[in-house]
Protein backbone atom coordinates (compact mmCIF):
# COMPACT_ATOMS: atom_id res chain seq x y z
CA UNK A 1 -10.56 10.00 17.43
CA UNK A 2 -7.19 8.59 18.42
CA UNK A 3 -5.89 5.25 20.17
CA UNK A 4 -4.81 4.67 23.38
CA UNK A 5 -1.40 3.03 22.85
CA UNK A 6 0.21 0.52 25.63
CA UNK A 7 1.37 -0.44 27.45
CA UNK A 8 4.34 -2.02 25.81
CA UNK A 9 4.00 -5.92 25.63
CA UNK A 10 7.29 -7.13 24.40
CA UNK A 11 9.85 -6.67 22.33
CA UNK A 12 10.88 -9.19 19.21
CA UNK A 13 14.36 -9.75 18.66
CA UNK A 14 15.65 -11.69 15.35
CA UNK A 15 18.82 -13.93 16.56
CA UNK A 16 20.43 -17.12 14.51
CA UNK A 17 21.66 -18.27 17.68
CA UNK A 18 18.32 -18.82 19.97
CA UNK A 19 19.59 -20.67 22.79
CA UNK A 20 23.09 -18.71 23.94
CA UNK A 21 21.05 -15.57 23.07
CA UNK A 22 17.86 -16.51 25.82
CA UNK A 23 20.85 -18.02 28.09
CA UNK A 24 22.95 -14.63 27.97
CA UNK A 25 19.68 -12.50 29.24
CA UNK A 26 19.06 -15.42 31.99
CA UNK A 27 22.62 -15.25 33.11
CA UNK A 28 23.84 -11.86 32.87
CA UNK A 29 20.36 -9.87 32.92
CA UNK A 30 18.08 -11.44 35.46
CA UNK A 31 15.80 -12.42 33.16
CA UNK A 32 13.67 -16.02 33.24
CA UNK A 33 11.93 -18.10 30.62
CA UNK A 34 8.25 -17.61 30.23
CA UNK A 35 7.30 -19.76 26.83
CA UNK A 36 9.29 -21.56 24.63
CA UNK A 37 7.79 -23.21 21.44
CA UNK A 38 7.77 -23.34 17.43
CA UNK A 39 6.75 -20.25 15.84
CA UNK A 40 2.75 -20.74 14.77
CA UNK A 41 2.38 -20.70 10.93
CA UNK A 42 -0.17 -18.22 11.48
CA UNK A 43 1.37 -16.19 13.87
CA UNK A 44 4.60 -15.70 11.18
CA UNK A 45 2.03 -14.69 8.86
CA UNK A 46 0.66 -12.15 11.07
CA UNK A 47 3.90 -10.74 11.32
CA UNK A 48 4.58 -11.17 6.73
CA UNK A 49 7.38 -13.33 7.79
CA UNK A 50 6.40 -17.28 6.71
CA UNK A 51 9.56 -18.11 6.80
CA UNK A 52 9.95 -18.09 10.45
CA UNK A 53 7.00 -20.62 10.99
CA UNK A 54 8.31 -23.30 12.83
CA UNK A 55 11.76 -21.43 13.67
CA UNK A 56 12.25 -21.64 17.41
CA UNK A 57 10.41 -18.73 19.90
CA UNK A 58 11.52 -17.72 23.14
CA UNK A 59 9.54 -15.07 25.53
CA UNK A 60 11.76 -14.02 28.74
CA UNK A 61 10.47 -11.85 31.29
CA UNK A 62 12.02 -9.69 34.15
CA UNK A 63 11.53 -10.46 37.70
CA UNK A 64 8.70 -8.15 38.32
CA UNK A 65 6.95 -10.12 35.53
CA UNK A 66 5.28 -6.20 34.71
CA UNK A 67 4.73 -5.92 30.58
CA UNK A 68 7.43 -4.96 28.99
CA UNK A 69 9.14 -8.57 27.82
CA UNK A 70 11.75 -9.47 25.65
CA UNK A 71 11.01 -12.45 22.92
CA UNK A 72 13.65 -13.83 20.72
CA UNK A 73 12.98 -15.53 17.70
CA UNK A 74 15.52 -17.50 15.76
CA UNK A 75 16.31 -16.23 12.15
CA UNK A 76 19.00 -14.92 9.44
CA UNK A 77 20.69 -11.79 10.69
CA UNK A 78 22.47 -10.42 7.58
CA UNK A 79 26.22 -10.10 7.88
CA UNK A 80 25.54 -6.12 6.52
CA UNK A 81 23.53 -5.37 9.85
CA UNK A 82 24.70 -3.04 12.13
CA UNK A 83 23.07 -1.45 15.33
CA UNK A 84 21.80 2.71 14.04
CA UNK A 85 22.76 2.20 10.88
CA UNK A 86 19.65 1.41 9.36
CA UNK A 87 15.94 2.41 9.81
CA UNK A 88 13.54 0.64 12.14
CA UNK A 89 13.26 -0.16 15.95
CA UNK A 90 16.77 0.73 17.14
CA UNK A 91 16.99 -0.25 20.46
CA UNK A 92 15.13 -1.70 23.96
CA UNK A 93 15.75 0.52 26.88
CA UNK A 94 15.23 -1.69 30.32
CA UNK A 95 14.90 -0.02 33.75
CA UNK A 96 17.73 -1.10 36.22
CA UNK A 97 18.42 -0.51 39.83
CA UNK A 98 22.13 0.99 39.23
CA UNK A 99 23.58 0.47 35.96
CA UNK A 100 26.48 1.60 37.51
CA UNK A 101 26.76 -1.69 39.18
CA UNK A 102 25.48 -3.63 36.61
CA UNK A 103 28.69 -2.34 34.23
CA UNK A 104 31.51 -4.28 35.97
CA UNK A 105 29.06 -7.01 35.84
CA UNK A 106 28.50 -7.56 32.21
CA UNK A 107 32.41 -7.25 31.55
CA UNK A 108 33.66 -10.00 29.83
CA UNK A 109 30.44 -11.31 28.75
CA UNK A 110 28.80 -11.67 25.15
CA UNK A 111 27.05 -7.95 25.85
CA UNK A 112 29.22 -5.73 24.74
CA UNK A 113 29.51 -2.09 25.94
CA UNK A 114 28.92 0.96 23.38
CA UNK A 115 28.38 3.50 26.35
CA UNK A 116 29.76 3.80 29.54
CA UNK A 117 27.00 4.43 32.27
CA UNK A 118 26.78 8.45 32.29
CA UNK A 119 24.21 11.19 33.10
CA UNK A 120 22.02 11.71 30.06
CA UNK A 121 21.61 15.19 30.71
CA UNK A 122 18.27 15.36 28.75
CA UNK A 123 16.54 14.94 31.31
CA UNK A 124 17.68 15.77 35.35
CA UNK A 125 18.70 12.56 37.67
CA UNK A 126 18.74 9.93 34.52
CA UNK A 127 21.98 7.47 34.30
CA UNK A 128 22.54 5.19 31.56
CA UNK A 129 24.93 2.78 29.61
CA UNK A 130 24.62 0.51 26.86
CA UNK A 131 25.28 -2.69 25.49
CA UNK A 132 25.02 -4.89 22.20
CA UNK A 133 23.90 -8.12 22.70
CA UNK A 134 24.98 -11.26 20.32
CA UNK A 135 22.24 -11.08 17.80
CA UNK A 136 23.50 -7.12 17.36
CA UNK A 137 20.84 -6.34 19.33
CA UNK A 138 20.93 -2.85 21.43
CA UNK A 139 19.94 -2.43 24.86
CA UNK A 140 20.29 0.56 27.21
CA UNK A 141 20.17 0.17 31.14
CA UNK A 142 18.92 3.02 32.54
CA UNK A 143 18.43 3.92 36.18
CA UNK A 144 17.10 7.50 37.92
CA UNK A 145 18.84 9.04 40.65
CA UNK A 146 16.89 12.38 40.76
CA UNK A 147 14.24 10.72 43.10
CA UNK A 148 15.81 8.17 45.14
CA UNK A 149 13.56 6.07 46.36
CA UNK A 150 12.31 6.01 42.84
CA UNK A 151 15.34 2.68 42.32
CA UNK A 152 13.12 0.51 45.04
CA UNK A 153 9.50 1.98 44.51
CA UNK A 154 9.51 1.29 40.98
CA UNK A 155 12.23 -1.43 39.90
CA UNK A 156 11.35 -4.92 41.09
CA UNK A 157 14.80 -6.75 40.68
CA UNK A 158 18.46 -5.67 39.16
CA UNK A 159 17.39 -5.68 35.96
CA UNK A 160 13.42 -4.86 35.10
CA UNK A 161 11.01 -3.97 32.32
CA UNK A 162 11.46 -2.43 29.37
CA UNK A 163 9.65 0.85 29.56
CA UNK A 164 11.26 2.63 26.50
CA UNK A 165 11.79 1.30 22.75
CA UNK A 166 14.06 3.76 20.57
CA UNK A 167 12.66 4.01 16.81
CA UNK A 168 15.05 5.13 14.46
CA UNK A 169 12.88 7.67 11.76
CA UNK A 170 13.86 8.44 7.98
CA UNK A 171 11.53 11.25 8.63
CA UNK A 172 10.48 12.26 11.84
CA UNK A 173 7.07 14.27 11.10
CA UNK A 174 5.44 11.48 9.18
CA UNK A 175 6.73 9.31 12.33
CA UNK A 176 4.89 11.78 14.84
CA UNK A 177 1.80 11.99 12.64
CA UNK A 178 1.44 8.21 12.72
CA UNK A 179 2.26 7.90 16.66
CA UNK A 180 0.53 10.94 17.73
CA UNK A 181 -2.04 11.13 15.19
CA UNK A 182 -2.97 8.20 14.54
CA UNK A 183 -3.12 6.53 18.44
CA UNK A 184 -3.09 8.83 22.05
CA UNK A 185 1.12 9.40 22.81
CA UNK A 186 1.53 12.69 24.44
CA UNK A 187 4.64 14.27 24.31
CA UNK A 188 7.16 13.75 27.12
CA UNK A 189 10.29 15.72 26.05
CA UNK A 190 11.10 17.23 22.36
CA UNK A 191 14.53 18.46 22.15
CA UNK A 192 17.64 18.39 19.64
CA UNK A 193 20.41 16.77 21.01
CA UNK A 194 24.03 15.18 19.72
CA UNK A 195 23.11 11.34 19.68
CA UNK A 196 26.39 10.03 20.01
CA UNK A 197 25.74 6.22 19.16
CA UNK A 198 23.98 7.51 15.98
CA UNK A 199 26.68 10.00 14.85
CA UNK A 200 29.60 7.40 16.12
CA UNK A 201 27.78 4.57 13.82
CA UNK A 202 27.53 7.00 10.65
CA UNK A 203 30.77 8.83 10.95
CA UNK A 204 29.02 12.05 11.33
CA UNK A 205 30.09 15.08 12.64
CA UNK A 206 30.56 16.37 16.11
CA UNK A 207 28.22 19.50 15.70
CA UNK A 208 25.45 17.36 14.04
CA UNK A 209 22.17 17.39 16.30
CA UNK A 210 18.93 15.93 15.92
CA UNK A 211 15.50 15.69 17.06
CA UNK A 212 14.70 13.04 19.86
CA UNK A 213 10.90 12.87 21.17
CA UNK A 214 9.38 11.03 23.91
CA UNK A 215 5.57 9.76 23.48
CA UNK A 216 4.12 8.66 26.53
CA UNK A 217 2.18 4.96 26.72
CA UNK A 218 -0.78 4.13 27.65
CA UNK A 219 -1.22 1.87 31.10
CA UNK A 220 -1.03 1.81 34.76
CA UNK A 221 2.35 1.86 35.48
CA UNK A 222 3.93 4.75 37.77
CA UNK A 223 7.38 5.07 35.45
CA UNK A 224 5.23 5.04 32.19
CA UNK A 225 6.55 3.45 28.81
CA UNK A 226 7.59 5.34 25.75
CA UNK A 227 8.46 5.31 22.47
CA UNK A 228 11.66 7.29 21.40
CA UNK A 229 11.63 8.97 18.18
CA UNK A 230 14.86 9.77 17.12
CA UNK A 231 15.28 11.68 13.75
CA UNK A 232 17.90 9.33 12.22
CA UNK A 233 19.79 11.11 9.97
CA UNK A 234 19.96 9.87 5.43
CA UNK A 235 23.23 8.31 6.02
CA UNK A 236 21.00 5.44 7.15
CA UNK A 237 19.78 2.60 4.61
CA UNK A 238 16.62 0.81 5.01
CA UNK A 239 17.31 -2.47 7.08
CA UNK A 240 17.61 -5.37 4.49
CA UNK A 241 15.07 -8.03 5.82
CA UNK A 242 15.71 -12.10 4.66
CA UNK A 243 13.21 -13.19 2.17
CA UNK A 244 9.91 -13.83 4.01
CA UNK A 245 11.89 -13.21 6.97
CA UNK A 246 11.80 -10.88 10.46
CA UNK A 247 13.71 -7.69 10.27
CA UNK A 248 17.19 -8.51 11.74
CA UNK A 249 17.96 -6.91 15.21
CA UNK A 250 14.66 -5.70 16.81
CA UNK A 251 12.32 -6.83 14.57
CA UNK A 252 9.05 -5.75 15.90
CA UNK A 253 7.44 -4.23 19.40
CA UNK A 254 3.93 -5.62 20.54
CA UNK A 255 1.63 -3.08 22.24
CA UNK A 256 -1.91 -3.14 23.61
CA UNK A 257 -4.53 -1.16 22.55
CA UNK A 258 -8.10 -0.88 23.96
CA UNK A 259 -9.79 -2.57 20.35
CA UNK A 260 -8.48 -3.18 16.95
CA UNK A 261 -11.99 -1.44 15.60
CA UNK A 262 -11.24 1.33 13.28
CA UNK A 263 -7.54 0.21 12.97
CA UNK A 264 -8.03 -1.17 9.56
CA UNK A 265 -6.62 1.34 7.50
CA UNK A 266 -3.49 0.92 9.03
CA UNK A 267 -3.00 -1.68 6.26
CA UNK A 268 -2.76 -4.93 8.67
CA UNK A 269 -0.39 -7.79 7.10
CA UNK A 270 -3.20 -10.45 7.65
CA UNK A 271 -6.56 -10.59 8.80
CA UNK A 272 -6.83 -9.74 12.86
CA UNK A 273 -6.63 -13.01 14.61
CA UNK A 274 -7.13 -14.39 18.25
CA UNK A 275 -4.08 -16.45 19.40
CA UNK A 276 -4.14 -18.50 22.44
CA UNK A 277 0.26 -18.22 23.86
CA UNK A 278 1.47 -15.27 25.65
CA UNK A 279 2.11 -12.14 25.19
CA UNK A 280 -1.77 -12.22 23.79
CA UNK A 281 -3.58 -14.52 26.18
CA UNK A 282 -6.63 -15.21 23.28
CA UNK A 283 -6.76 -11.75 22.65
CA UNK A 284 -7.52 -10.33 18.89
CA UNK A 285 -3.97 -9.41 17.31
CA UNK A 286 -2.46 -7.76 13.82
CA UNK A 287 0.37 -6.57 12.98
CA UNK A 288 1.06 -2.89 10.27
CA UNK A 289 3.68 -1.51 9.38
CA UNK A 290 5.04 2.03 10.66
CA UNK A 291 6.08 4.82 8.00
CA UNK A 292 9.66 4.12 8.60
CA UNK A 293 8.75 0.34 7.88
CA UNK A 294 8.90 -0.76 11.52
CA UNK A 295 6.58 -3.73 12.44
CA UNK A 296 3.96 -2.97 15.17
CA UNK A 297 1.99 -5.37 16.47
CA UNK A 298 -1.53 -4.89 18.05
CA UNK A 299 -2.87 -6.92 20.77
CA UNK A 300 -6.68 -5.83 21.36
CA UNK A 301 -7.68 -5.49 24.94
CA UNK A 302 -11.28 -5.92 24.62
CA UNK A 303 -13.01 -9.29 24.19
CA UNK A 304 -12.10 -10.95 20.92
């Protein structure tokens, strides 16, 4: 029997420069400060990074205060990172009114643009750009224009949830077994297609295509969260992670799940543990690692 898996919870992003990376979301991405404290020894080794106890922890949220946060967390970003050119959580996709306003706003400001906004054309009515934010940190702002009242039904704000987190795969099967066998993520869309950051960050060739699949979340919201599995081709390198450190960029994604019962062979990092500071509200948490590497944490809906 599989897992329901969601909603998404937040999204953990390594920075070495905590405070202008929280103030850029504030200022430039509508964002507001939720929690601020000292990483919990126990929480850092929930995560197999001790290191970061203590380190400074910041959890923003978006005006509609839906799940779907972003949490910084200060620590060493190697000087060999680079955004898709490494293995792991790749990216945080937010939900925006019109990222074609939002563009001329974030001009001249520490998020810098990798994509102008521009039709997907995966799917019908979907507009996106994206950005890199200080801590090399990717973020797409997306917006849907198929449906229009689908801007004020569903996005509180200029700048909202996230509601998809891109995972970069060394192999894409063993990702879908674990994601799809493992937990309940039906398939939204399954399709080959030219990923242009990817190729552009690899130096790959124009008529290289890969696999991209969407795997639907579990919760209530009406625009559903996803993961993205994108087949990320063996030019990649496995993301070098500091000694007892977070991964650098985004470092880990926190989900619900109904119960951590009969999770146990997923190989947790430590023992399951109740901790009392949002996202988990004294709920029962652990944290595995995907079979790319990827950290994903657990946060057990049922009574702890």
């Amino acid at each position: 029997m599989t897992t329901p898996l969601g909603p998404i919870l937040s999204a953990t992003v390594t920075t070495p420069d905590i405070d202008n990376s929280v103030q850029d979301y504030v200022d430039h991405l509508y964002m507001t400060v939720a929690d601020r404290r000292p990483v919990p020894r126990a929480l850092a080794e929930s995560w197999g990074a001790p290191a970061v106890a203590g380190n400074q922890m910041v959890l923003l949220k978006p005006q509609s205060g839906q799940p779907g946060w972003i949490r910084f967390v200060e620590g060493e970003v190697p000087d060999d990172y680079a955004p898709f050119k490494t293995f792991g959580w790749t990216a945080i996709e937010l939900v925006v009114k019109n990222c074609d306003a939002l563009a001329p706003e974030l001009k001249g400001t520490p998020f810098v643009e990798i994509g102008a906004p521009a039709d997907l054309g995966v799917v019908k009515g979907v507009r996106a750009m994206q950005v890199v934010g200080r801590a090399r940190e990717v973020v797409y702002l997306t917006h849907r224009d198929e449906v229009q009242n689908f801007v004020y039904r569903h996005v509180m704000g200029t700048v909202d949830r996230i509601f998809i987190m891109v995972l970069g795969s060394p192999d894409f099967d063993k990702a879908t077994a674990f994601y799809q066998g493992r937990f309940t993520a039906p398939t939204g869309i399954d399709v080959k297609s030219s990923q242009t950051l990817i190729r552009n960050a690899l130096g790959l060739s124009l008529d290289d295509t890969f696999r991209m699949r969407t795997m639907l979340m579990n919760g209530p919201q009406e625009v559903v969260g996803k993961i993205q599995l994108d087949e990320h081709p063996q030019q990649a390198r496995v993301r070098t992670v500091p000694k007892g450190g977070l991964p650098p960029g985004i470092a880990l994604v926190t989900f619900a799940v109904p119960t951590l019962d009969g999770l146990e062979d997923l190989g947790f990092l430590a023992p399951p543990q109740v901790l009392d500071l949002p996202p988990y509200g004294r709920r029962l948490t652990a944290t595995c690692r995907g079979p790319g590497g990827e950290l994903v944490e657990l946060v057990a809906e049922d009574a702890a």
